[in-house]
PDB file of N, CA and C in Angstrom:
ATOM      1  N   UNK A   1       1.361  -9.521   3.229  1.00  0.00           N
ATOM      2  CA  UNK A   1       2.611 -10.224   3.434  1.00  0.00           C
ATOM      3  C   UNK A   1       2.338 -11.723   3.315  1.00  0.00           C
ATOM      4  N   UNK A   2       3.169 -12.170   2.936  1.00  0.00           N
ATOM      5  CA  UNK A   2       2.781 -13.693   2.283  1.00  0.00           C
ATOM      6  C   UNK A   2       3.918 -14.934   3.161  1.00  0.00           C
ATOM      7  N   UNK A   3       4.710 -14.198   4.105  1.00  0.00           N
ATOM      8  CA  UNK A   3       5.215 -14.655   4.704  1.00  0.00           C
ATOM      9  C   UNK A   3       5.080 -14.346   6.327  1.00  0.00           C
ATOM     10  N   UNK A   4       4.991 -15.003   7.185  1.00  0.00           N
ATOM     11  CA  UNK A   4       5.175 -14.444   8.934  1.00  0.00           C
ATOM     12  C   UNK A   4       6.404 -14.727   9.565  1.00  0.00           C
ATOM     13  N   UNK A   5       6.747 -13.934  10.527  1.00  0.00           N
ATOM     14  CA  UNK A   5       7.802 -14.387  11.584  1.00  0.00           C
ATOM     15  C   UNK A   5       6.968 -14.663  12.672  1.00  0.00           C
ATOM     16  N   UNK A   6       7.862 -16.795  12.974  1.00  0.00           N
ATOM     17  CA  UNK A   6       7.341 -17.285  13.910  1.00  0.00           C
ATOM     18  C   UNK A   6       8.059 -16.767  14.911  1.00  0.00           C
ATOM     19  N   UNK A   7       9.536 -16.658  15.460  1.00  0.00           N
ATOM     20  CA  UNK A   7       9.905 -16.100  16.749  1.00  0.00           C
ATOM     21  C   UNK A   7      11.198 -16.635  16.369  1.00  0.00           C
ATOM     22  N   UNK A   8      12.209 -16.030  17.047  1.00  0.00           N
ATOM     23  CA  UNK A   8      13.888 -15.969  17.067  1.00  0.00           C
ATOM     24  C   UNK A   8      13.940 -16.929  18.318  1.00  0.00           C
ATOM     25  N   UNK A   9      15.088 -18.118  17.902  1.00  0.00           N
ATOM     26  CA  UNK A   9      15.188 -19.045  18.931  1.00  0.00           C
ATOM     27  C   UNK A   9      16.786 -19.394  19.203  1.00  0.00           C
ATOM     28  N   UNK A  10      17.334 -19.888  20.179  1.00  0.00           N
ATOM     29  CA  UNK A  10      17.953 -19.705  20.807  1.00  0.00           C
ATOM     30  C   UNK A  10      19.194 -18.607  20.638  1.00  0.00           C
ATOM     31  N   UNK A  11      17.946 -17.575  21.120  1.00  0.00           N
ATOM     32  CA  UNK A  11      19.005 -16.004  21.153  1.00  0.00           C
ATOM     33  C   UNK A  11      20.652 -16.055  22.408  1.00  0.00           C
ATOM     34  N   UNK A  12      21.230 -15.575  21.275  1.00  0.00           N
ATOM     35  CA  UNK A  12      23.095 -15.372  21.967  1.00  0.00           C
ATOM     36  C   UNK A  12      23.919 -17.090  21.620  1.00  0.00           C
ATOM     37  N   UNK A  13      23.209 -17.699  20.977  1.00  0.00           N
ATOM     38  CA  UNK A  13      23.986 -19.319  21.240  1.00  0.00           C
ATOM     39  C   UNK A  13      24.912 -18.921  19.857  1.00  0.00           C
ATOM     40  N   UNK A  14      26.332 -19.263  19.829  1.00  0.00           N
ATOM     41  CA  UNK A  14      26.571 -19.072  18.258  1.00  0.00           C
ATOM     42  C   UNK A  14      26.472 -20.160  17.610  1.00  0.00           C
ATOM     43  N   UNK A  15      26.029 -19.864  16.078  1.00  0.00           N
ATOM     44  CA  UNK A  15      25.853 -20.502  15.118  1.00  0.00           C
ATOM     45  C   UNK A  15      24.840 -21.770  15.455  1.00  0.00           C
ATOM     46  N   UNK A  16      23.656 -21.262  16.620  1.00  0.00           N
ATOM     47  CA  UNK A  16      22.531 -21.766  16.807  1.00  0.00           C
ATOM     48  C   UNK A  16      21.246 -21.015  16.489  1.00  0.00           C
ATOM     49  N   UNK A  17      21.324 -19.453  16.919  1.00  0.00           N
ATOM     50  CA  UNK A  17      20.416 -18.147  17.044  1.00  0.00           C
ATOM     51  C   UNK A  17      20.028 -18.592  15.640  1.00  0.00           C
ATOM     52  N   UNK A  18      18.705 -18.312  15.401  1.00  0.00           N
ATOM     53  CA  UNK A  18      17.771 -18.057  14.072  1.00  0.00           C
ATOM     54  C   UNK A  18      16.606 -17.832  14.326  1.00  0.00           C
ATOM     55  N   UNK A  19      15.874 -17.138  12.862  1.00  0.00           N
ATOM     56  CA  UNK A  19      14.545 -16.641  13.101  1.00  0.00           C
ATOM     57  C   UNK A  19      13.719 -17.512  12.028  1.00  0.00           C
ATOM     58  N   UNK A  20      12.857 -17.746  12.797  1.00  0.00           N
ATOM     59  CA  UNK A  20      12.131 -18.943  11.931  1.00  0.00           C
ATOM     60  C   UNK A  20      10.418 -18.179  11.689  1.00  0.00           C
ATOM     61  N   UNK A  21      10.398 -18.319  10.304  1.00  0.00           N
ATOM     62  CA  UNK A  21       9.312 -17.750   8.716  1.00  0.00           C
ATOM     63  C   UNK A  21       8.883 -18.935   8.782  1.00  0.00           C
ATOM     64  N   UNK A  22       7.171 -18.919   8.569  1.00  0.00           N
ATOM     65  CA  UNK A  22       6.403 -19.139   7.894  1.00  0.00           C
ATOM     66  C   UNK A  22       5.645 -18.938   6.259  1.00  0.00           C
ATOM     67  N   UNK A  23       5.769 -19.521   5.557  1.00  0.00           N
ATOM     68  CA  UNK A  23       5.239 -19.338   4.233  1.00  0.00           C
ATOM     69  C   UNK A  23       3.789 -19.261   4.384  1.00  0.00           C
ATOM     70  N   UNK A  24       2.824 -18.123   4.032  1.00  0.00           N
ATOM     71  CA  UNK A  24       1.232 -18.466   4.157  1.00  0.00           C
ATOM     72  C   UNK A  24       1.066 -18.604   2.429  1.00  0.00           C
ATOM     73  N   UNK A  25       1.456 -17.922   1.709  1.00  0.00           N
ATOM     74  CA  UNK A  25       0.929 -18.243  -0.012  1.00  0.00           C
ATOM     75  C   UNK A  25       2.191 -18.513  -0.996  1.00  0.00           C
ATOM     76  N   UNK A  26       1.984 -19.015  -1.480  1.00  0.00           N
ATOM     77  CA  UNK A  26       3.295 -19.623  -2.839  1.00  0.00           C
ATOM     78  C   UNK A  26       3.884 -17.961  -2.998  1.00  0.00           C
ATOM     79  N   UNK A  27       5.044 -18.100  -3.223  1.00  0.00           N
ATOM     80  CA  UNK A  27       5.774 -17.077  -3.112  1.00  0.00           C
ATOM     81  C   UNK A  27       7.407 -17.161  -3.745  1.00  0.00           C
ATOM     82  N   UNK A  28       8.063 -16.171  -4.339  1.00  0.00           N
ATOM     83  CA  UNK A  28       9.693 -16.077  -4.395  1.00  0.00           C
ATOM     84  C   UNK A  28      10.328 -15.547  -3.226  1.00  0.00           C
ATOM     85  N   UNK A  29      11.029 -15.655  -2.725  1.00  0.00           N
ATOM     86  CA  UNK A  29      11.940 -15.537  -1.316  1.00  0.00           C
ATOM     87  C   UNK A  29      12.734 -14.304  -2.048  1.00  0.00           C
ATOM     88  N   UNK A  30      12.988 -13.923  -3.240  1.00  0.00           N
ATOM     89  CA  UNK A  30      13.920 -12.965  -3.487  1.00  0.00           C
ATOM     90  C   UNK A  30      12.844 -11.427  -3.107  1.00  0.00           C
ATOM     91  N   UNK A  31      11.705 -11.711  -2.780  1.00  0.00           N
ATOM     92  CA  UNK A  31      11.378 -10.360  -3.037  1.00  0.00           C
ATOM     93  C   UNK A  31      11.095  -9.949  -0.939  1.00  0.00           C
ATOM     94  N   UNK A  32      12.074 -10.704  -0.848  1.00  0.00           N
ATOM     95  CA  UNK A  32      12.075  -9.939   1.203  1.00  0.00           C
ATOM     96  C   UNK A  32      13.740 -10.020   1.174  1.00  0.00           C
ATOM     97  N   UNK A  33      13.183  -9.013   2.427  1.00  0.00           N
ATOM     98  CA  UNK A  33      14.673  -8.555   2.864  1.00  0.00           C
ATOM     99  C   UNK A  33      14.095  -8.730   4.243  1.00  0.00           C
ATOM    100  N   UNK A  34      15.395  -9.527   4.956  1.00  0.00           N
ATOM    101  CA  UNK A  34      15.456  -9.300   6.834  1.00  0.00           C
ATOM    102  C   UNK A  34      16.717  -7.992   6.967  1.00  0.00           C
ATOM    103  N   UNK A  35      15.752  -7.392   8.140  1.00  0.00           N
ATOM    104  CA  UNK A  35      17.101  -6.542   8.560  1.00  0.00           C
ATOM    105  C   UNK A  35      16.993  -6.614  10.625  1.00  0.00           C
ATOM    106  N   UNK A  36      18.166  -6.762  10.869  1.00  0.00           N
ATOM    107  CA  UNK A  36      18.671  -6.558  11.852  1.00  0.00           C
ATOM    108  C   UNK A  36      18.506  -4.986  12.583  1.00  0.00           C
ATOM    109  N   UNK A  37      17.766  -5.367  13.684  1.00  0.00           N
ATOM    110  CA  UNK A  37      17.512  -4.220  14.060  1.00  0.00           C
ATOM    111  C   UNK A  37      16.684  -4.640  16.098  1.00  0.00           C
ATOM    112  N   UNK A  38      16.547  -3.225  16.990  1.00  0.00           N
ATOM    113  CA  UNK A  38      15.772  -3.296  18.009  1.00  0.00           C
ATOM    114  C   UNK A  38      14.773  -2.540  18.237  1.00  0.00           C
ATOM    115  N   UNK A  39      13.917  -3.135  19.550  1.00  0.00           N
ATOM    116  CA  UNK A  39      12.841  -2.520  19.993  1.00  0.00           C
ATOM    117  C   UNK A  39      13.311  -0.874  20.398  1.00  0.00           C
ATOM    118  N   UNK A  40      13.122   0.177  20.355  1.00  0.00           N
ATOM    119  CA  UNK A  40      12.733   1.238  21.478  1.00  0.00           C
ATOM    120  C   UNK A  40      11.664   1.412  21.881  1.00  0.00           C
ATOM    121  N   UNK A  41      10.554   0.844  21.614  1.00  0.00           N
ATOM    122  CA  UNK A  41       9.432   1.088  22.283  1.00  0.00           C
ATOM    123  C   UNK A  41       8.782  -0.180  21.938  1.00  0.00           C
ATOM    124  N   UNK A  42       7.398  -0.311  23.119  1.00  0.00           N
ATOM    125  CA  UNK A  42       6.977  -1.799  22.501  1.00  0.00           C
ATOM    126  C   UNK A  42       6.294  -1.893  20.953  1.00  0.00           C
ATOM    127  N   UNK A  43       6.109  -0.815  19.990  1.00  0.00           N
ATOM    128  CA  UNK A  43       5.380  -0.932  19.112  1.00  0.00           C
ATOM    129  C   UNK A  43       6.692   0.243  18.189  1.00  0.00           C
ATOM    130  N   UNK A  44       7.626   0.827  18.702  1.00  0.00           N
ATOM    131  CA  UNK A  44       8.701   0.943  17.571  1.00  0.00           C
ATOM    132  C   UNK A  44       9.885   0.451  17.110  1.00  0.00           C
ATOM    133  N   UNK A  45      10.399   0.608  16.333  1.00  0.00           N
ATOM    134  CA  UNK A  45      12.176   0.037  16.273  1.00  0.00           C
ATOM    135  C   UNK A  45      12.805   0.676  15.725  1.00  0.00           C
ATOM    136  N   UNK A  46      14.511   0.812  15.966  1.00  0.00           N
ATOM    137  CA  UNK A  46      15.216   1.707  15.668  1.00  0.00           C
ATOM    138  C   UNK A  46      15.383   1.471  13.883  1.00  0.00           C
ATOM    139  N   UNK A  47      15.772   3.280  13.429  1.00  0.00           N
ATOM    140  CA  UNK A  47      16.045   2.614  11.909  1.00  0.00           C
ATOM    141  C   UNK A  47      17.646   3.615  11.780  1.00  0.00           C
ATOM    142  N   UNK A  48      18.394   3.100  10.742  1.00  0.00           N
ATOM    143  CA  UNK A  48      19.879   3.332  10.848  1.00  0.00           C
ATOM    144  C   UNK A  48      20.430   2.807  10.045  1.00  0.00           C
ATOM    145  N   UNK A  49      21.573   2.222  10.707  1.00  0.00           N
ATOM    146  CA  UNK A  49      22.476   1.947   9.986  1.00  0.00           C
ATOM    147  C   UNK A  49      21.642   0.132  10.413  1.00  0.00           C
ATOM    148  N   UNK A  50      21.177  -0.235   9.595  1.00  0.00           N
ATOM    149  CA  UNK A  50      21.376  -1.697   9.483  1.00  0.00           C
ATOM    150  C   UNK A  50      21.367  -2.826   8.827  1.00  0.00           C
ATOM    151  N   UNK A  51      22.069  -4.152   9.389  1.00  0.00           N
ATOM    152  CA  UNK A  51      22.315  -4.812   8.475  1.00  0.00           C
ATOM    153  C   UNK A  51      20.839  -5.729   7.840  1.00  0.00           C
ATOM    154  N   UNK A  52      21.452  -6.061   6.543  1.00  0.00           N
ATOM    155  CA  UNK A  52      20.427  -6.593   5.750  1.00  0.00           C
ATOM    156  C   UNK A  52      20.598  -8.358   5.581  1.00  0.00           C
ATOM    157  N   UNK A  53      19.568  -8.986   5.108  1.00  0.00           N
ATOM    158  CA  UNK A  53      19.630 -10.092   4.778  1.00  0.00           C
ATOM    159  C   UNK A  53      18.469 -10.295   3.308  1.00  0.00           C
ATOM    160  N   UNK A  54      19.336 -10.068   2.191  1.00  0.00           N
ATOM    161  CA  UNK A  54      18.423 -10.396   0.974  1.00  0.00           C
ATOM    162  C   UNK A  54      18.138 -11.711   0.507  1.00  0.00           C
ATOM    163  N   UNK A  55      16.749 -12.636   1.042  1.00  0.00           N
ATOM    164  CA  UNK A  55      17.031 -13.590   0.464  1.00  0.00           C
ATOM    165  C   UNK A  55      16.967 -13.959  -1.074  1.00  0.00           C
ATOM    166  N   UNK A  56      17.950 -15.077  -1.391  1.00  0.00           N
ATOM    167  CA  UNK A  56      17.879 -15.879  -2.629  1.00  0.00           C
ATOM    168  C   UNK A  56      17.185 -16.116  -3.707  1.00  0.00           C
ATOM    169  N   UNK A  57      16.754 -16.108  -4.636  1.00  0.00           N
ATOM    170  CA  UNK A  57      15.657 -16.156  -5.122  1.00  0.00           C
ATOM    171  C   UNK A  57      15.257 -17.962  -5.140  1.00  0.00           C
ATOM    172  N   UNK A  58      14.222 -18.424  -4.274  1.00  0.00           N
ATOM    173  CA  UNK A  58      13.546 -19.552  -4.254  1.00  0.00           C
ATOM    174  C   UNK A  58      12.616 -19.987  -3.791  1.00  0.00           C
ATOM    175  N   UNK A  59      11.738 -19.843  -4.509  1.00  0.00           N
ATOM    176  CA  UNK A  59      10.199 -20.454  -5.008  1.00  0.00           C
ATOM    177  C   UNK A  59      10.014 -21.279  -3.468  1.00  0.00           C
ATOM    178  N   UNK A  60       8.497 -21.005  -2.565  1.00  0.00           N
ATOM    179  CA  UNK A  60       8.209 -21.922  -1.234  1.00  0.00           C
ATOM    180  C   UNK A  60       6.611 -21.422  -1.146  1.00  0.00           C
ATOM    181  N   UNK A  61       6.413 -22.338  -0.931  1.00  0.00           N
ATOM    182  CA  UNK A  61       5.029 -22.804  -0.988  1.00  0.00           C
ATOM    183  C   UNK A  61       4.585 -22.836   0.237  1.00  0.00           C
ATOM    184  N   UNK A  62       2.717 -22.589   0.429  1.00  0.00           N
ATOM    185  CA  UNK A  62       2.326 -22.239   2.085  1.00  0.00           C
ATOM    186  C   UNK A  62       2.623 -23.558   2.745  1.00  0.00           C
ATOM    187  N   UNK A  63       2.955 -23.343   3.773  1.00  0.00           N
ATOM    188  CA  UNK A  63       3.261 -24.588   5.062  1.00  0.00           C
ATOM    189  C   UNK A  63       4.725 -24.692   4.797  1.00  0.00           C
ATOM    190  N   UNK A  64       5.695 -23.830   3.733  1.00  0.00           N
ATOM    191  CA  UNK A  64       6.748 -23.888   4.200  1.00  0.00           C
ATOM    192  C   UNK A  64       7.938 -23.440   5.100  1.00  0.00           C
ATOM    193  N   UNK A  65       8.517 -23.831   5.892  1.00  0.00           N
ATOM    194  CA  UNK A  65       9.362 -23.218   7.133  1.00  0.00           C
ATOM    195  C   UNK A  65      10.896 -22.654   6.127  1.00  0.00           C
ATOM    196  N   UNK A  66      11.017 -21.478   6.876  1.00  0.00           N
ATOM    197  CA  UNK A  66      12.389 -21.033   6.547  1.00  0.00           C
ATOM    198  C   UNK A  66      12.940 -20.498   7.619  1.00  0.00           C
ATOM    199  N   UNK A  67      14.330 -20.989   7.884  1.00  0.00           N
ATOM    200  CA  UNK A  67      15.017 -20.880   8.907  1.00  0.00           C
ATOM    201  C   UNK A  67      16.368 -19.841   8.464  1.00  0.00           C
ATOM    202  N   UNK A  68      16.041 -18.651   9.197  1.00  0.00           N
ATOM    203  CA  UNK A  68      17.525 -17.558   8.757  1.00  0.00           C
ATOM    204  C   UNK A  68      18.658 -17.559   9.998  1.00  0.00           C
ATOM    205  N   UNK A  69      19.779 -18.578  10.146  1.00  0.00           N
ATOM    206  CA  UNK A  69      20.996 -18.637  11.658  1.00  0.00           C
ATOM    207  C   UNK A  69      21.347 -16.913  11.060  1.00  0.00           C
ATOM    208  N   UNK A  70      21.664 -16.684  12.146  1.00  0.00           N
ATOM    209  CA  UNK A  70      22.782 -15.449  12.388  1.00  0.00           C
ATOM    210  C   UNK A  70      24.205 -15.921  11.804  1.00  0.00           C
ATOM    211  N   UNK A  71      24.803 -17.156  11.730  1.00  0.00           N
ATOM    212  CA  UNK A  71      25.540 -17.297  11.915  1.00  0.00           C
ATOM    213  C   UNK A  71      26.030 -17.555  10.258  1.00  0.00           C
ATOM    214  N   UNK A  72      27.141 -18.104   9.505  1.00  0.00           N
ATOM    215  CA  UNK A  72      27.738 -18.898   8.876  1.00  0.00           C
ATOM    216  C   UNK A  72      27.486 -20.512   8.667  1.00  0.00           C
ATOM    217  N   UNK A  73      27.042 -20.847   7.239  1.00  0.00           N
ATOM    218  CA  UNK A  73      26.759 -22.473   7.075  1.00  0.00           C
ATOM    219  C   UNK A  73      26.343 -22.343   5.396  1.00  0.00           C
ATOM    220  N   UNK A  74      26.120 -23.451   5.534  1.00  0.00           N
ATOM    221  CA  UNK A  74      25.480 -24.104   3.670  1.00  0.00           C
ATOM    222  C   UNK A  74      23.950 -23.980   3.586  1.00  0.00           C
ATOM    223  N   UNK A  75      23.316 -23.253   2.278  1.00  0.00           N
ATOM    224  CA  UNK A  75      22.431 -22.963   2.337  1.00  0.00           C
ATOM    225  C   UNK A  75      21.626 -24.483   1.886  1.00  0.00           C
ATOM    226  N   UNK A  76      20.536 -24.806   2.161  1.00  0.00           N
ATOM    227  CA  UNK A  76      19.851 -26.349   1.991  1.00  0.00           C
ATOM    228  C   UNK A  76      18.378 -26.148   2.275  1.00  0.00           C
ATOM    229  N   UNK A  77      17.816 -27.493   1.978  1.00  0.00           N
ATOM    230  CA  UNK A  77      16.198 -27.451   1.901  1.00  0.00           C
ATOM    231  C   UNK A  77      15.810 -28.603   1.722  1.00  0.00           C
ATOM    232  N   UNK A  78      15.098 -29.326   2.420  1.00  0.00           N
ATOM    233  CA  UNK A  78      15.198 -30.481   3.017  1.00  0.00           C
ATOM    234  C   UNK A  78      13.105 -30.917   3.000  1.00  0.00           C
ATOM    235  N   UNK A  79      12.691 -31.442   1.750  1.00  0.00           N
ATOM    236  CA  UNK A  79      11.030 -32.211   2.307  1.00  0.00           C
ATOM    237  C   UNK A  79      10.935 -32.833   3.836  1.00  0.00           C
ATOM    238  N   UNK A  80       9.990 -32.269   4.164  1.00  0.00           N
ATOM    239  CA  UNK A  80       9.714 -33.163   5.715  1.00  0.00           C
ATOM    240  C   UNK A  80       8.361 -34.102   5.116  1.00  0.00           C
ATOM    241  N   UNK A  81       8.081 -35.374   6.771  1.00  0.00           N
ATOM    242  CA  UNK A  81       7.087 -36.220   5.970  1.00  0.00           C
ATOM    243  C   UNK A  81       5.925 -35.291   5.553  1.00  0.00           C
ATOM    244  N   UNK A  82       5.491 -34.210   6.230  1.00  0.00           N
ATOM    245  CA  UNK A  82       3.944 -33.805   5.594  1.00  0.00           C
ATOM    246  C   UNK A  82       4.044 -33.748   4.071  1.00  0.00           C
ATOM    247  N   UNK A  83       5.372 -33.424   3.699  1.00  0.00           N
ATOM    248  CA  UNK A  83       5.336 -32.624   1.945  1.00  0.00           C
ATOM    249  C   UNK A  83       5.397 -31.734   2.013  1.00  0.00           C
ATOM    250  N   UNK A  84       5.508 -30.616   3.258  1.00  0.00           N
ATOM    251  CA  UNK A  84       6.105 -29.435   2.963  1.00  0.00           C
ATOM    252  C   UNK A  84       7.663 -29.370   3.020  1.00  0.00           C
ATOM    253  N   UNK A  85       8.222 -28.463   2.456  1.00  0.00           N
ATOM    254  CA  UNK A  85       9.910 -27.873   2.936  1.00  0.00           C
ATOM    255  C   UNK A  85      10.585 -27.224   4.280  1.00  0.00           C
ATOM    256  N   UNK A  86      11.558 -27.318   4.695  1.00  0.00           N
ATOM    257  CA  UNK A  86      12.245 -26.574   5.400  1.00  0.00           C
ATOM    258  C   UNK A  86      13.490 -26.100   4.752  1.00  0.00           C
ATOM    259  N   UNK A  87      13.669 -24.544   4.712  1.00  0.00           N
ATOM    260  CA  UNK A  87      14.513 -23.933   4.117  1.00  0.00           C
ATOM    261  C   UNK A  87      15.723 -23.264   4.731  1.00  0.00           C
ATOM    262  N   UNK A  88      16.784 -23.818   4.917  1.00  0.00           N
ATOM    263  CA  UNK A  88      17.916 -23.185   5.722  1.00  0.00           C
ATOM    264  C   UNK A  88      18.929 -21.709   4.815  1.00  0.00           C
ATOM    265  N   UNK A  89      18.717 -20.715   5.581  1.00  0.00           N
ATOM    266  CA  UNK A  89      19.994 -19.803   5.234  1.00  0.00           C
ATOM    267  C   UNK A  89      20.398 -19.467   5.871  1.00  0.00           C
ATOM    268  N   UNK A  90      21.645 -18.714   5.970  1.00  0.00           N
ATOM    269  CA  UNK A  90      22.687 -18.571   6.887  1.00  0.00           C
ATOM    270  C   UNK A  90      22.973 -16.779   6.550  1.00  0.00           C
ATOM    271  N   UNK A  91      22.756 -16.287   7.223  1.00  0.00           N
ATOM    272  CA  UNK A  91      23.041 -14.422   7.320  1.00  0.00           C
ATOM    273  C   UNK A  91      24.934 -14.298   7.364  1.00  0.00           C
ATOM    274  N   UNK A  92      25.256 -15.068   7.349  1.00  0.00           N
ATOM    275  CA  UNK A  92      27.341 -15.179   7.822  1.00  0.00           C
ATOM    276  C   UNK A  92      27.998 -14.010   8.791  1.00  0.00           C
ATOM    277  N   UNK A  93      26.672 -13.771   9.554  1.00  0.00           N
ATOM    278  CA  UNK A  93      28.146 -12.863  10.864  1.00  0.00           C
ATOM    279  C   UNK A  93      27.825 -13.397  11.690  1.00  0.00           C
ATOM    280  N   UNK A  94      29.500 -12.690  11.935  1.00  0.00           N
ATOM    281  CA  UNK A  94      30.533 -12.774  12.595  1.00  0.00           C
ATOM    282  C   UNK A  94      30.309 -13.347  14.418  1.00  0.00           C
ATOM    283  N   UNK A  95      29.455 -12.486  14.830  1.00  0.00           N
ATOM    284  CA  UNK A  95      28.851 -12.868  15.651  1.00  0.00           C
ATOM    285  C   UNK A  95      27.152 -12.435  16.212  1.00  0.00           C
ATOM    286  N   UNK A  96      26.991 -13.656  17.330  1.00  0.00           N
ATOM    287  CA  UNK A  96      25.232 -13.500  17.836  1.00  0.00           C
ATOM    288  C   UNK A  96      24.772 -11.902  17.538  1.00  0.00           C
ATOM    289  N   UNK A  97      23.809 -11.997  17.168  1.00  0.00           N
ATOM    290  CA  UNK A  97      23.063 -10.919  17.097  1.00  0.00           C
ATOM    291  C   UNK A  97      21.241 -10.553  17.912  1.00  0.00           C
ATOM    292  N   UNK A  98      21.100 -11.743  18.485  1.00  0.00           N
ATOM    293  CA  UNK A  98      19.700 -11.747  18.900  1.00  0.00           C
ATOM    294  C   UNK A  98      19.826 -12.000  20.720  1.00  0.00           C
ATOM    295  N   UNK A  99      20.956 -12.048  21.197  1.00  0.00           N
ATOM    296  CA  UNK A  99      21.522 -12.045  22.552  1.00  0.00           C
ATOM    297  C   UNK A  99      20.437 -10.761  23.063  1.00  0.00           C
ATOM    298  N   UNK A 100      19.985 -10.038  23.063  1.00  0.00           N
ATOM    299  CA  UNK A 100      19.828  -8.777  23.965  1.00  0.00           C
ATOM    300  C   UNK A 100      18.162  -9.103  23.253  1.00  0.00           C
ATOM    301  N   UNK A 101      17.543  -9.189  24.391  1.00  0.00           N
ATOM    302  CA  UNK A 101      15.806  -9.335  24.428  1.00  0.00           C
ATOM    303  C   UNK A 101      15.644  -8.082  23.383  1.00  0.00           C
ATOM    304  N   UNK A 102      15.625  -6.957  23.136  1.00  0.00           N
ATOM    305  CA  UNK A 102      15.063  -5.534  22.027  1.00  0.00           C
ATOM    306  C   UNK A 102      16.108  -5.991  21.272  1.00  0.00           C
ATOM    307  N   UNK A 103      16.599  -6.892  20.726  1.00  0.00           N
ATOM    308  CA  UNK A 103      16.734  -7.348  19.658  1.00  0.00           C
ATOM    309  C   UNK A 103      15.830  -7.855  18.568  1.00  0.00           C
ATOM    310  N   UNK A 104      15.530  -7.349  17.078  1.00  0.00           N
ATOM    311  CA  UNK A 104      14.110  -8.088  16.574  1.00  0.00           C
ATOM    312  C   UNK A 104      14.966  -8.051  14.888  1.00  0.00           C
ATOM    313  N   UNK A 105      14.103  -8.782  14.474  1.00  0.00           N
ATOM    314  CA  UNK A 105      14.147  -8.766  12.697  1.00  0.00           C
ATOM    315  C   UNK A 105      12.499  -7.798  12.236  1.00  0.00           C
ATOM    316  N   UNK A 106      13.048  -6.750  11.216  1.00  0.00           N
ATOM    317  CA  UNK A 106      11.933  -6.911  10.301  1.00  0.00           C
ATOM    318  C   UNK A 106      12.233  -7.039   9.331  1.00  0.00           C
ATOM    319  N   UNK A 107      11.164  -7.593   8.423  1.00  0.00           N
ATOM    320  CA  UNK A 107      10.965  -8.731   7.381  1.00  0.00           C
ATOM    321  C   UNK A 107      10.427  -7.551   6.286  1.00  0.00           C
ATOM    322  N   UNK A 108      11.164  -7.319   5.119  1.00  0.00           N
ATOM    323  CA  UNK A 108      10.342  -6.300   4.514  1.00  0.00           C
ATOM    324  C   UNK A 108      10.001  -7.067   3.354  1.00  0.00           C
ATOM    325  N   UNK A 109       8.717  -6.880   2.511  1.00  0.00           N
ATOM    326  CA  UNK A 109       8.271  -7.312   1.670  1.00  0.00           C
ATOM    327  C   UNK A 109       8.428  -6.466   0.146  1.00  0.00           C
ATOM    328  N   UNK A 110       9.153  -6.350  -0.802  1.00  0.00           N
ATOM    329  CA  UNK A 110       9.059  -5.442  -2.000  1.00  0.00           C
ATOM    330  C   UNK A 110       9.398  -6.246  -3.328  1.00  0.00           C
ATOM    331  N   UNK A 111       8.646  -5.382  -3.944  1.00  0.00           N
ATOM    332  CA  UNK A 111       8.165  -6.033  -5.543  1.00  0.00           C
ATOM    333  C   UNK A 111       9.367  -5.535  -6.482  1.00  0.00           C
ATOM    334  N   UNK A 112       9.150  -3.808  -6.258  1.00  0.00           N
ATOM    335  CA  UNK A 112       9.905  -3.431  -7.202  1.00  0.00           C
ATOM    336  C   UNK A 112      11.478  -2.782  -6.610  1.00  0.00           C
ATOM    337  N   UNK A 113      12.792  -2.833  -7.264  1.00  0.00           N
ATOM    338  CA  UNK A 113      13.185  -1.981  -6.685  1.00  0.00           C
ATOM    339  C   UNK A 113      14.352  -2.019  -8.221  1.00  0.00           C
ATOM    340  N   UNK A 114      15.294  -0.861  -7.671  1.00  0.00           N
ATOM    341  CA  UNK A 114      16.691  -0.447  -8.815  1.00  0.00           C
ATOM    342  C   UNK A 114      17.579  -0.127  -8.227  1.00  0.00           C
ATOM    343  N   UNK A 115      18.564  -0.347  -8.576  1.00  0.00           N
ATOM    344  CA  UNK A 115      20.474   0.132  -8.533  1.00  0.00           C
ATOM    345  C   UNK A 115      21.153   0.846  -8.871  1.00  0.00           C
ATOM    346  N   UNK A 116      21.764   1.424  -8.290  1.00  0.00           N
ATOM    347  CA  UNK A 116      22.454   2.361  -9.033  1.00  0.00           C
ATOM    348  C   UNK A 116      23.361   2.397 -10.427  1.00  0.00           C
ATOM    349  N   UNK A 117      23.551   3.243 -11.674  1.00  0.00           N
ATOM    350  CA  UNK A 117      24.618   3.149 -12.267  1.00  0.00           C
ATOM    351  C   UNK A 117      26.149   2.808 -12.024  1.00  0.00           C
TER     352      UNK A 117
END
């Protein structure tokens, strides 16, 4: 995985909640998906019905931060002084989703995939 999750921060606030990625190797952002999802156990999580977050396709380099709100906003990307990026996207619901502690994201990583006819 070429990306990490640093930790979900201010869980239940609206249109504050986000989960903030680390970039470890040069990478396209189109090939992860976040999905919304919780703990049932400390080492499982539920799988179902849940929602997705496909990111964008855009090119980020190691030491770069990407920030995913729960909420609704303009997607942007902003050099800080080191020379790395910070990358903002916005998931657009409706409402908080990271309010309840067994609340988590996983981050899936895939190369290949197809669509239906």
């Amino acid at each position: 995985m070429k990306l990490q999750i640093v930790h979900i921060t201010d869980r239940g606030l609206p249109n504050q909640e986000r989960v903030q990625l680390s970039t470890l190797q040069e990478v396209n952002l189109a090939h992860y998906v976040a999905l919304l999802t919780r703990y049932l156990t400390p080492a499982g999580v539920a799988n179902g019905n849940l929602s997705a977050f496909w990111f964008p396709s855009t090119l980020v380099k190691p030491g770069d931060q990407i920030v995913l709100y729960s909420g609704s906003g303009t997607r942007t990307s902003k050099v800080e002084t080191n020379g790395s990026s910070t990358h903002l996207f916005y998931w657009g619901l409706p409402n908080v989703v990271w309010a309840d502690p067994s609340s988590c994201v996983v981050l899936i990583e895939g190369g290949n995939w197809v669509t239906s006819q």
